[in-house]
Protein backbone atom coordinates (compact mmCIF):
# COMPACT_ATOMS: atom_id res chain seq x y z
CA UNK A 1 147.94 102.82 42.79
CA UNK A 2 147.70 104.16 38.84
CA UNK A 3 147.54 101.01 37.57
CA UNK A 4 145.24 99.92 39.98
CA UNK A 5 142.44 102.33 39.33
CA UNK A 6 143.38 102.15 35.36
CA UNK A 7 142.42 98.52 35.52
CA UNK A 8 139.34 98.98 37.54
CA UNK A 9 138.10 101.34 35.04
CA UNK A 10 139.33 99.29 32.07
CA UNK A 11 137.14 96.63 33.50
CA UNK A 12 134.16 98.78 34.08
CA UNK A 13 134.51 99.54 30.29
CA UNK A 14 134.64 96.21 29.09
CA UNK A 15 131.48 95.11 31.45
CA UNK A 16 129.68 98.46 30.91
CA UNK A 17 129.72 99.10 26.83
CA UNK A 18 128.03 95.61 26.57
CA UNK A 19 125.42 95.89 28.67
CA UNK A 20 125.05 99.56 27.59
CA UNK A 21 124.88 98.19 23.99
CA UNK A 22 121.85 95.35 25.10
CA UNK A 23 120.08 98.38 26.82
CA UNK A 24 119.54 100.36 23.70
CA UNK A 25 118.96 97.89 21.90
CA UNK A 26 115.93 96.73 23.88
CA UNK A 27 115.12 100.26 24.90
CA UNK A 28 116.01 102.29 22.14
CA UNK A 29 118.97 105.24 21.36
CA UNK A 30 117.56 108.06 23.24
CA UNK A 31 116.62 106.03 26.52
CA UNK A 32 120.16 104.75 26.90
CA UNK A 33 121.68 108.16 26.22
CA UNK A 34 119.06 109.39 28.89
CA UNK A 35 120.13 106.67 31.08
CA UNK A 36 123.80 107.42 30.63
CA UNK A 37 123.53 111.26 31.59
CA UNK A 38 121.35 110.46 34.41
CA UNK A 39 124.60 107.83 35.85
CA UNK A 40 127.03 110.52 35.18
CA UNK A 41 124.78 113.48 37.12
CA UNK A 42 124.52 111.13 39.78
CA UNK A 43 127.57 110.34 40.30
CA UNK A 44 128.61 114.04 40.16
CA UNK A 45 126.28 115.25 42.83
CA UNK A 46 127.25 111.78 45.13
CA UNK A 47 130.83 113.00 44.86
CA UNK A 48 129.90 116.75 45.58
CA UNK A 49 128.01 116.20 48.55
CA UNK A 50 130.57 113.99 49.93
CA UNK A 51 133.43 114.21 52.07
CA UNK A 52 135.67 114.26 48.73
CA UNK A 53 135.52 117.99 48.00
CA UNK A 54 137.41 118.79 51.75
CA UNK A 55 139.94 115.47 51.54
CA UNK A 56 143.71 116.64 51.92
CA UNK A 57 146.86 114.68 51.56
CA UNK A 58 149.62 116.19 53.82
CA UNK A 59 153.23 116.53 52.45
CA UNK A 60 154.76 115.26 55.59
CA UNK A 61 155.40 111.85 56.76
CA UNK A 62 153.48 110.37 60.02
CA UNK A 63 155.50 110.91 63.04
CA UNK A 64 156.40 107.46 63.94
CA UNK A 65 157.95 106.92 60.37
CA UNK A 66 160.20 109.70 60.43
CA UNK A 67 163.59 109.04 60.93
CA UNK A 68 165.22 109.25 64.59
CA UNK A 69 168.75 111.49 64.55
């Protein structure tokens, strides 16, 4: 699953900093910047408001998995 979500952000990287790049270049420095902090907020407050802050993980395994005796 690491590698998984290290390659999905590798390739957000590689298909963001472009684009990023064109953007202030059309737009200028501080618009992009703006633009930038304005993704990252949002994201933030999606994620807070979300189920995400209450998920839990338990320890044990399912039931039906568990070995018989």
């Amino acid at each position: 699953m690491f590698i998984t979500m290290r390659s999905l952000n590798r390739a957000a990287v590689v298909a963001g900093a472009p684009l990023g790049g064109l953007f202030a270049d059309a737009a200028g420095l501080r618009p992009a910047l703006w633009l930038g902090a304005a993704g990252i907020t949002s994201t933030g407050l999606l994620l807070a408001m979300s189920g995400f802050r209450t998920a839990s993980h338990d320890d044990e395994p399912p039931p039906e998995s568990a070995p018989n005796p």
